[in-house]
Protein backbone atom coordinates (compact mmCIF):
# COMPACT_ATOMS: atom_id res chain seq x y z
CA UNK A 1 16.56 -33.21 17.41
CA UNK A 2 16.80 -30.92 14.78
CA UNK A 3 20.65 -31.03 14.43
CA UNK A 4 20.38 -34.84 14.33
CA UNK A 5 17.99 -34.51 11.42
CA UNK A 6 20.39 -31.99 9.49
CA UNK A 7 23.15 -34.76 10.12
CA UNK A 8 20.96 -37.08 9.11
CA UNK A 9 19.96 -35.23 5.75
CA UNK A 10 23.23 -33.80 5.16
CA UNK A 11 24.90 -38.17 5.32
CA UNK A 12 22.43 -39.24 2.99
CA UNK A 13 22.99 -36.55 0.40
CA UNK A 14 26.75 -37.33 0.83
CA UNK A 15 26.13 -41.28 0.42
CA UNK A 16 24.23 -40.37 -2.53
CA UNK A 17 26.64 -38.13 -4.20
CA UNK A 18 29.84 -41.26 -3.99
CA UNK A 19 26.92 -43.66 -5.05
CA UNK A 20 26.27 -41.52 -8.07
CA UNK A 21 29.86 -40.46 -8.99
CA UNK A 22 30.75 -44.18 -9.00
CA UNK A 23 27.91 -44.84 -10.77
CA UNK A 24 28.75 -42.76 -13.53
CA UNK A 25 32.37 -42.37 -13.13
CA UNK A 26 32.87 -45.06 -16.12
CA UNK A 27 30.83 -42.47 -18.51
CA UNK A 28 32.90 -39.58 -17.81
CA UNK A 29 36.29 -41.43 -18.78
């Protein structure tokens, strides 16, 4: 259970992170 919830945490942070960089990938150019 507790290793499900790290993989859990540890996808969302990583969905996050591409949603964000493409996101803001148009200010950075």
């Amino acid at each position: 259970m507790r290793s499900f919830l790290g993989n859990f945490v540890l996808q969302t942070i990583q969905q996050t992170n591409i949603i964000v960089s493409v996101d803001f990938f148009p200010y950075f150019k």
